[in-house]
PDB file of N, CA and C in Angstrom:
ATOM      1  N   UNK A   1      81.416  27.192 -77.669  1.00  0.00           N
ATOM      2  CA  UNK A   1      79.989  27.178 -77.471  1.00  0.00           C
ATOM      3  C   UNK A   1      79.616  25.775 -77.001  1.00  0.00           C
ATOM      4  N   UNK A   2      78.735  25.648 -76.000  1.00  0.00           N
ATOM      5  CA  UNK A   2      78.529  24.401 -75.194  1.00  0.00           C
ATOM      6  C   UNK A   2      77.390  24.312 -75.980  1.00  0.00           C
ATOM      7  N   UNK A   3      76.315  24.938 -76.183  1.00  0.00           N
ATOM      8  CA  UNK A   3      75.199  24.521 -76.947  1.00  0.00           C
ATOM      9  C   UNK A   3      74.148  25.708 -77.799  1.00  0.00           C
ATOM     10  N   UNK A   4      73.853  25.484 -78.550  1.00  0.00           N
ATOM     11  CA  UNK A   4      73.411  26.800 -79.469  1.00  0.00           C
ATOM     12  C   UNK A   4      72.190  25.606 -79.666  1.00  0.00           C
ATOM     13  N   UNK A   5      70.754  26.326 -79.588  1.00  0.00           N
ATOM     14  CA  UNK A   5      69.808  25.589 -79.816  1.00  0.00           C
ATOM     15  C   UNK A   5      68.001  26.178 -79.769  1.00  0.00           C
ATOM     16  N   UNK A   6      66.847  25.873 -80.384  1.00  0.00           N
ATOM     17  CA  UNK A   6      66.153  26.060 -80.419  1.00  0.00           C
ATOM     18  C   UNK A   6      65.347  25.200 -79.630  1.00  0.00           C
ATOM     19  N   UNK A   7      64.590  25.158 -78.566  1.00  0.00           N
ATOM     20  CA  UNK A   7      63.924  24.223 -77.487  1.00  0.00           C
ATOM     21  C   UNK A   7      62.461  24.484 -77.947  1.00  0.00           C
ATOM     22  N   UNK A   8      61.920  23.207 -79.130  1.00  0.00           N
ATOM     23  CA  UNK A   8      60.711  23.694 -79.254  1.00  0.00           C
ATOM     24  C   UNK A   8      59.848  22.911 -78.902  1.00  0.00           C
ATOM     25  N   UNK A   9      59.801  22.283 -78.117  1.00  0.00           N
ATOM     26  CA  UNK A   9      59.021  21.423 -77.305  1.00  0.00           C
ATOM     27  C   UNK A   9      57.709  21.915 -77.154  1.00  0.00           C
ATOM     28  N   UNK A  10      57.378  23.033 -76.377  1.00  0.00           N
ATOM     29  CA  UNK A  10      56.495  23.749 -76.389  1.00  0.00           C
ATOM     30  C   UNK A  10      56.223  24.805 -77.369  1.00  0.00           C
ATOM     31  N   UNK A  11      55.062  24.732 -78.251  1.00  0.00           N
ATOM     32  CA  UNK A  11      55.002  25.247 -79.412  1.00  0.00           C
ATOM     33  C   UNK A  11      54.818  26.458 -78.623  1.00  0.00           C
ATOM     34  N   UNK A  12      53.831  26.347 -77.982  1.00  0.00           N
ATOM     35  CA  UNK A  12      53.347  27.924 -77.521  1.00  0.00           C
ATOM     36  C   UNK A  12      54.507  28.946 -76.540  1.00  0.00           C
ATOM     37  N   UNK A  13      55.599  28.011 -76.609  1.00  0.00           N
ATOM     38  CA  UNK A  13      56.718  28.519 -75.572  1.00  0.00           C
ATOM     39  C   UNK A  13      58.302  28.549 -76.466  1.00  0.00           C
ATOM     40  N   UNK A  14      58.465  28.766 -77.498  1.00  0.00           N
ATOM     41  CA  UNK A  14      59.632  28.083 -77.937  1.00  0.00           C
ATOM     42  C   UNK A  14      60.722  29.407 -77.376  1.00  0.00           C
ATOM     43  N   UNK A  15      61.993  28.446 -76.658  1.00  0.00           N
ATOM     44  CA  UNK A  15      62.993  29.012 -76.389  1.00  0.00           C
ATOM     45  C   UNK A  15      63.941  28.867 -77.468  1.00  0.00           C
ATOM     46  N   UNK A  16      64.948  30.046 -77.082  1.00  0.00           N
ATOM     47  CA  UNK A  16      66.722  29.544 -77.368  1.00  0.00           C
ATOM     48  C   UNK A  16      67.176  30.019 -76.220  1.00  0.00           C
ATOM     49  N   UNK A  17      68.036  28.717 -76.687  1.00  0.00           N
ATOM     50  CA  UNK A  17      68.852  28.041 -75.475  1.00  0.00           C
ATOM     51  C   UNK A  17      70.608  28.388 -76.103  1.00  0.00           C
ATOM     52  N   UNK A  18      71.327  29.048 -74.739  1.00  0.00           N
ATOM     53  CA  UNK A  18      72.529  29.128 -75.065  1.00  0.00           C
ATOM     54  C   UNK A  18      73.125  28.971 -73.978  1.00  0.00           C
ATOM     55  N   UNK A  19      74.605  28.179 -74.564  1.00  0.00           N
ATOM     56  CA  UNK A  19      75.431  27.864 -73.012  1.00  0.00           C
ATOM     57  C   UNK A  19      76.736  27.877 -73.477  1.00  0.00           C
ATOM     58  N   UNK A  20      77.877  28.667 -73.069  1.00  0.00           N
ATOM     59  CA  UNK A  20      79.393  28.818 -73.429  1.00  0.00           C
ATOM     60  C   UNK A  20      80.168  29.163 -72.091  1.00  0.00           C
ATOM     61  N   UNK A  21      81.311  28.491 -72.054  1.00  0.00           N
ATOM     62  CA  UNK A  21      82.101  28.355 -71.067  1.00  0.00           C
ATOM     63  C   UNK A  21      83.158  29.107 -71.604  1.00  0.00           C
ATOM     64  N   UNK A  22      83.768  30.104 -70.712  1.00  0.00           N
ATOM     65  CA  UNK A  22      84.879  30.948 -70.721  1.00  0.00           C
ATOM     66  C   UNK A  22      85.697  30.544 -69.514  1.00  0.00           C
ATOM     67  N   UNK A  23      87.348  30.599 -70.899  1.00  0.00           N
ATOM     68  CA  UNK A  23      88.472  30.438 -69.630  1.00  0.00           C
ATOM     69  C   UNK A  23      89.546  31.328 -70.171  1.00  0.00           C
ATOM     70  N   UNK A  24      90.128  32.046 -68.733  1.00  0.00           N
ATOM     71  CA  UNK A  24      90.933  32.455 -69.378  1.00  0.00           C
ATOM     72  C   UNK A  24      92.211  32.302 -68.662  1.00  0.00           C
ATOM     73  N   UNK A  25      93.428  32.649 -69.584  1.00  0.00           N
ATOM     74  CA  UNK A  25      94.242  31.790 -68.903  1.00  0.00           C
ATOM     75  C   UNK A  25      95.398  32.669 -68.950  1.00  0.00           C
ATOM     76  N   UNK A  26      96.510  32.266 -67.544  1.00  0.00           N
ATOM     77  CA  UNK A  26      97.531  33.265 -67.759  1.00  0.00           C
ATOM     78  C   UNK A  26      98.823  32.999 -68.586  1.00  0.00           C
ATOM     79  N   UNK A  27      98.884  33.855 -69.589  1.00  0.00           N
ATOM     80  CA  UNK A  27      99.881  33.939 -70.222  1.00  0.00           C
ATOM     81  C   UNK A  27     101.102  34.065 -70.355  1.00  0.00           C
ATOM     82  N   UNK A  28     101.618  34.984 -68.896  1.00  0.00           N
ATOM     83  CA  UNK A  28     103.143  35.017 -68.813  1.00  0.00           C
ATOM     84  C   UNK A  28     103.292  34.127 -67.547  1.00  0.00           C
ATOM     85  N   UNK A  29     102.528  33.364 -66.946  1.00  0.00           N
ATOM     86  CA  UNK A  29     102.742  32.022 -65.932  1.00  0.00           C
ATOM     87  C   UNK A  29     103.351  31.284 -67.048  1.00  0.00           C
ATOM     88  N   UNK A  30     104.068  29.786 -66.291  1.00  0.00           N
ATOM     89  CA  UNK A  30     104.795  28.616 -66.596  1.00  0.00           C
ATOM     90  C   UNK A  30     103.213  27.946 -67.092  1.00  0.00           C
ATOM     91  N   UNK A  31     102.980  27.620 -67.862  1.00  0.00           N
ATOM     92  CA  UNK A  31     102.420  26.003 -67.597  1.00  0.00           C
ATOM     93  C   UNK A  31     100.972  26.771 -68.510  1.00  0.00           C
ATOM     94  N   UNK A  32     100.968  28.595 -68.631  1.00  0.00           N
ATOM     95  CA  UNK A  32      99.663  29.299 -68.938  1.00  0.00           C
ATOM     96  C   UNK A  32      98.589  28.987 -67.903  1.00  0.00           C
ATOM     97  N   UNK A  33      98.770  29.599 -66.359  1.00  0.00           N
ATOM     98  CA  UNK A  33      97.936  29.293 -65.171  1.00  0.00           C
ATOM     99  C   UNK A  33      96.541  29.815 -65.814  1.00  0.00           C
ATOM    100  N   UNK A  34      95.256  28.488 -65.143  1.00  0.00           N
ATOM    101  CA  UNK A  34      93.731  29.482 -65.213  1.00  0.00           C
ATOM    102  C   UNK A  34      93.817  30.073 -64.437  1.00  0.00           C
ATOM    103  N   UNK A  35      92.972  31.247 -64.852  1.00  0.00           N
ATOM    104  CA  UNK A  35      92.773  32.368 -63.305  1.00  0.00           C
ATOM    105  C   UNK A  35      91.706  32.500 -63.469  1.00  0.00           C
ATOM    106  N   UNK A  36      90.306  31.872 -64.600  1.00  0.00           N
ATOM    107  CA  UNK A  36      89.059  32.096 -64.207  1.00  0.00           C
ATOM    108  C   UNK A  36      87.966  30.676 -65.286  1.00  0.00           C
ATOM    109  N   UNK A  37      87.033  30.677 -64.745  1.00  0.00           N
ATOM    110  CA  UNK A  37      86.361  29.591 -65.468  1.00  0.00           C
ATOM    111  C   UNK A  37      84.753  29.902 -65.283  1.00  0.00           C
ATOM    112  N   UNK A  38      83.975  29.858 -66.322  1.00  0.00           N
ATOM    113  CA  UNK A  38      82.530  29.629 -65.665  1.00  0.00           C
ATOM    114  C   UNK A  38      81.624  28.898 -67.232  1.00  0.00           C
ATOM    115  N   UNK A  39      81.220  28.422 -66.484  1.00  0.00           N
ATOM    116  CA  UNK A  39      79.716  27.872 -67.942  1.00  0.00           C
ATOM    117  C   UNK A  39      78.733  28.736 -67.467  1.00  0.00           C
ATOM    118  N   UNK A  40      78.080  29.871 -68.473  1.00  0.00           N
ATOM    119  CA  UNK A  40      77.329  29.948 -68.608  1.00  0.00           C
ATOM    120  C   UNK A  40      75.905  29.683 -69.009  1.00  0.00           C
ATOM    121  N   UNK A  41      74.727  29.606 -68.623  1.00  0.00           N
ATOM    122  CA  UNK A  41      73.755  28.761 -69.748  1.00  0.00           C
ATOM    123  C   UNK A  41      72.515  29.537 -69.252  1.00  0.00           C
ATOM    124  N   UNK A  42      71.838  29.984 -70.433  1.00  0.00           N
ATOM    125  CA  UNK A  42      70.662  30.983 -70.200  1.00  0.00           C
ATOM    126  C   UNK A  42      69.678  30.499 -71.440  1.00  0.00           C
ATOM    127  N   UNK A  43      68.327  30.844 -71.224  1.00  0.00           N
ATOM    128  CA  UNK A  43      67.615  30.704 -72.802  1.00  0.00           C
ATOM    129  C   UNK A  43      66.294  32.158 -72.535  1.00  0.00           C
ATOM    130  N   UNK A  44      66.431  32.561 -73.729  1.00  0.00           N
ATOM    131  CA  UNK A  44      65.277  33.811 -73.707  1.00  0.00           C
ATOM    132  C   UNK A  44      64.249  32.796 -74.815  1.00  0.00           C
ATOM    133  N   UNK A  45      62.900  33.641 -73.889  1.00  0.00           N
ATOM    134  CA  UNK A  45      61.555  33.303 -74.947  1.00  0.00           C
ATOM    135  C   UNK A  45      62.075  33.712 -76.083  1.00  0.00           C
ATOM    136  N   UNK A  46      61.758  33.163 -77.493  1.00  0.00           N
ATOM    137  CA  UNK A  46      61.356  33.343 -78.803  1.00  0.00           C
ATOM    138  C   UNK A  46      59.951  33.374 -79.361  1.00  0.00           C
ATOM    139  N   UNK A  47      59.245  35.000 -79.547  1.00  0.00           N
ATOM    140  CA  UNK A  47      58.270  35.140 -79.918  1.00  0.00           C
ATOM    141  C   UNK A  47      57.277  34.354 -80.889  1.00  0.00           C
ATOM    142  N   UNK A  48      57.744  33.205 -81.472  1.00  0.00           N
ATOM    143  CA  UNK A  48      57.854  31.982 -81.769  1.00  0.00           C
ATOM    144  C   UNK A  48      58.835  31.233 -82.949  1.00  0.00           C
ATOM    145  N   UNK A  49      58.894  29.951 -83.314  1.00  0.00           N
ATOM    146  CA  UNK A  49      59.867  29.347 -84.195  1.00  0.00           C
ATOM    147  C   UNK A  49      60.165  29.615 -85.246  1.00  0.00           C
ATOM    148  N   UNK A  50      59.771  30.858 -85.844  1.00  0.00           N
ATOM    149  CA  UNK A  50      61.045  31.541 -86.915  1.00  0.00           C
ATOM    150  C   UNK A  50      62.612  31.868 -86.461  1.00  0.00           C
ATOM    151  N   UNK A  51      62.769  31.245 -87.566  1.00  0.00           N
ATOM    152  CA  UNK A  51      64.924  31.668 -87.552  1.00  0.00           C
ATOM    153  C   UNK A  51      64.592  32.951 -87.029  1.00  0.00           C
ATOM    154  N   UNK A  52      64.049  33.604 -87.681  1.00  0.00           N
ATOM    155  CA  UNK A  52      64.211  35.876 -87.282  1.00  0.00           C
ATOM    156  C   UNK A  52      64.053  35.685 -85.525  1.00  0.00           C
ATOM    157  N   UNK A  53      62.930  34.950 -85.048  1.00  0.00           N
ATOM    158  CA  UNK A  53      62.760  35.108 -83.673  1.00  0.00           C
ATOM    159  C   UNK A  53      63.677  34.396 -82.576  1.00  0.00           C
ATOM    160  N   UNK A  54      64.254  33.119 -83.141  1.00  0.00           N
ATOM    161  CA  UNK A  54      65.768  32.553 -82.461  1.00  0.00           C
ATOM    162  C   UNK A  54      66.355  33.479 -82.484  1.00  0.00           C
ATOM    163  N   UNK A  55      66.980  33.673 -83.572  1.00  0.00           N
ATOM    164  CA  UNK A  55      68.174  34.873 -83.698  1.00  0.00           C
ATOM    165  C   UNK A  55      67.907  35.925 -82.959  1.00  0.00           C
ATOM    166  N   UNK A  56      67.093  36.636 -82.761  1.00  0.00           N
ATOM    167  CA  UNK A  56      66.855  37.547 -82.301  1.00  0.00           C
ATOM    168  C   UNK A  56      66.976  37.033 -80.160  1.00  0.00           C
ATOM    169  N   UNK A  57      66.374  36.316 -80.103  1.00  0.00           N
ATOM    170  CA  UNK A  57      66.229  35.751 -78.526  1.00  0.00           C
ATOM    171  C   UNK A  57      67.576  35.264 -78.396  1.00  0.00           C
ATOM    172  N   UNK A  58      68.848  34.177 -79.027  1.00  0.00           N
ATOM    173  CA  UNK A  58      69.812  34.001 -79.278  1.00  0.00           C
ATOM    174  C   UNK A  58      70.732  35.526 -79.096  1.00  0.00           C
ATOM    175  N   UNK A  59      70.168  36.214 -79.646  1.00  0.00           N
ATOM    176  CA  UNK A  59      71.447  37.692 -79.272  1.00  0.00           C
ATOM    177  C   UNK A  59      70.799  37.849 -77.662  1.00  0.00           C
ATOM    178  N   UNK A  60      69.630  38.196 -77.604  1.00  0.00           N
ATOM    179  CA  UNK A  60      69.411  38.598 -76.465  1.00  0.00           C
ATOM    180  C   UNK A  60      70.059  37.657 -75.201  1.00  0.00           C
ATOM    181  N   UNK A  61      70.395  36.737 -75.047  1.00  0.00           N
ATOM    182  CA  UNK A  61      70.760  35.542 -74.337  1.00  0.00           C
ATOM    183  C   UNK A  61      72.066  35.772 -74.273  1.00  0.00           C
ATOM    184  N   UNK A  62      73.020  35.906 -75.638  1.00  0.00           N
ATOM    185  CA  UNK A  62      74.116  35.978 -75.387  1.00  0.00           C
ATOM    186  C   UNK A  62      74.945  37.775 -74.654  1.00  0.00           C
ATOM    187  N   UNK A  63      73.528  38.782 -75.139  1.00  0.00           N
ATOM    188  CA  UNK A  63      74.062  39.892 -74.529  1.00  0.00           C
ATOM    189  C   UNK A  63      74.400  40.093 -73.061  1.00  0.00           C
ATOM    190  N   UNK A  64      72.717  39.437 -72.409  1.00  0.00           N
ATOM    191  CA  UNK A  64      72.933  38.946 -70.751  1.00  0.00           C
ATOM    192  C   UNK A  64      74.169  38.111 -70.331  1.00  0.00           C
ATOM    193  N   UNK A  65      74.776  37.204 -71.338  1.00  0.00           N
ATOM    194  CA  UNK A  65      75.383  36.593 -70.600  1.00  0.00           C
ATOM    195  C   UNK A  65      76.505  36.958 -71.020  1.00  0.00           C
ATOM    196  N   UNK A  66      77.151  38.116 -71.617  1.00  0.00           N
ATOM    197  CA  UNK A  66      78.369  38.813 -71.673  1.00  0.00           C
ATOM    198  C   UNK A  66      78.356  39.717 -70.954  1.00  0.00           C
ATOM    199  N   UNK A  67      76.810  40.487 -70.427  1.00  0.00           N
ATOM    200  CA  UNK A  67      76.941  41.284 -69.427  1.00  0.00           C
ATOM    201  C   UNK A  67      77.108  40.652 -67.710  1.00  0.00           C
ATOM    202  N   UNK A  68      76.948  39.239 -68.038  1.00  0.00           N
ATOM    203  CA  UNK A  68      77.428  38.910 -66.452  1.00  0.00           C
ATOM    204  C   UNK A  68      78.920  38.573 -66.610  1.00  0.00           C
ATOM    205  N   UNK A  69      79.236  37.896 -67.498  1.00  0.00           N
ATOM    206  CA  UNK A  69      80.992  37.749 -67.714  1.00  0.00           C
ATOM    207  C   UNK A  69      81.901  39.441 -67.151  1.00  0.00           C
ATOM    208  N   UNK A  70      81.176  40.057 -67.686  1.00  0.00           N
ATOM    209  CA  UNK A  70      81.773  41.722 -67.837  1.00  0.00           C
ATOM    210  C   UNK A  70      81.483  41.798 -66.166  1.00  0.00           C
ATOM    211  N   UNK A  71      80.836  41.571 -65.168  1.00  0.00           N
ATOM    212  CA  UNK A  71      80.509  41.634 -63.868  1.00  0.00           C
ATOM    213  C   UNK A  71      81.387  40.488 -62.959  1.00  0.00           C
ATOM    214  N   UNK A  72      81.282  39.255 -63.530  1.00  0.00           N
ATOM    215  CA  UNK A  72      82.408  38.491 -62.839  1.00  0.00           C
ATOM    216  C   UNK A  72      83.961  38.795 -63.071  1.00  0.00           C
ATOM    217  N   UNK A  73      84.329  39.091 -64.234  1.00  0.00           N
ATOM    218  CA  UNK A  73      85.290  39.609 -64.388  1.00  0.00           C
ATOM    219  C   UNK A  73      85.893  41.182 -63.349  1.00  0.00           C
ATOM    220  N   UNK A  74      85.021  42.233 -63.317  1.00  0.00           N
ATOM    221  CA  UNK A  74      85.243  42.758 -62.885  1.00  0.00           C
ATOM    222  C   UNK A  74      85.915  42.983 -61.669  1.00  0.00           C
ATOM    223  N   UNK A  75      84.670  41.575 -60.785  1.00  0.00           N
ATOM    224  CA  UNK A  75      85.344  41.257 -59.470  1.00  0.00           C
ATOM    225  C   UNK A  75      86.449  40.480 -59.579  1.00  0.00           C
ATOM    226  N   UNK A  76      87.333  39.306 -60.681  1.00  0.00           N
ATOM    227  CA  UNK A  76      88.220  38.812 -60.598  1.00  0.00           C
ATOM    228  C   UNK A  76      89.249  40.158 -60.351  1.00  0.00           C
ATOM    229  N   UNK A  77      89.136  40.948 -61.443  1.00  0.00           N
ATOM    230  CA  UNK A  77      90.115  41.753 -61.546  1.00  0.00           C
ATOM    231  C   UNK A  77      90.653  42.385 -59.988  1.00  0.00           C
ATOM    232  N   UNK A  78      89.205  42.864 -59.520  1.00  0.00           N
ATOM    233  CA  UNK A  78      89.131  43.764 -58.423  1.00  0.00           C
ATOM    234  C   UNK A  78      90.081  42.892 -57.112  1.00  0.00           C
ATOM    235  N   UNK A  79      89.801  41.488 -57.084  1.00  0.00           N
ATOM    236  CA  UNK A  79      90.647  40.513 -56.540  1.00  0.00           C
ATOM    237  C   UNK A  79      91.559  40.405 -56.694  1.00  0.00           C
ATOM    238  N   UNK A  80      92.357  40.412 -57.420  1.00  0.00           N
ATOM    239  CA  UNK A  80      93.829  40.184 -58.034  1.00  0.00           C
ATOM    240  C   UNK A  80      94.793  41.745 -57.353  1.00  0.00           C
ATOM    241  N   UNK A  81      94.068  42.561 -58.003  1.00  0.00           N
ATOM    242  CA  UNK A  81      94.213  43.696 -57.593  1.00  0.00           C
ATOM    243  C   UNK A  81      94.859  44.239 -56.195  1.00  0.00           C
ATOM    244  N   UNK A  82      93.887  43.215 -55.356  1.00  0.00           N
ATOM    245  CA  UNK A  82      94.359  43.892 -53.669  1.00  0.00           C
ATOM    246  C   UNK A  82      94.868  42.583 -53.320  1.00  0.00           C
ATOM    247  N   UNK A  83      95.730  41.711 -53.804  1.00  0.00           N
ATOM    248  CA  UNK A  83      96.474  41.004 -53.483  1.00  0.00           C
ATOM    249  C   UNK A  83      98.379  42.055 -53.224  1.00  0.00           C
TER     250      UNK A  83
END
């Protein structure tokens, strides 16, 4: 996790903020080759600065950004593939 956080700067606006970098790496290569890398970093509104409403904006943040991993991945795969 690159950063797990509540951005409350703006009372009337408070975000969470999330950012995690995925790598993954090949396993039966010499040396464990990368074959993919990205930082992600997204923040959803939080209906305001209760823990319940982070947490809650915090999942939502991290769902989007496993559903784009699940989309870049796809195309790695799809790449590898027609090699």
């Amino acid at each position: 996790m690159d950063a797990l956080y509540g951005d409350l700067r703006d009372p009337r606006a408070p975000q969470a903020v999330l950012a995690i970098t995925f790598r993954l790496l090949d396993a039966t290569s010499a040396g464990r080759a990368l074959r993919f890398e990205k930082r992600y970093s997204t923040s959803e509104a939080a209906g305001d600065s209760s823990a319940e409403s982070l947490v809650a904006a915090w999942n939502r943040a991290l769902a989007r950004t496993l559903a784009e991993l699940t989309e870049d991945l796809r195309g790695s795969v799809a790449a590898v593939e027609k090699r």
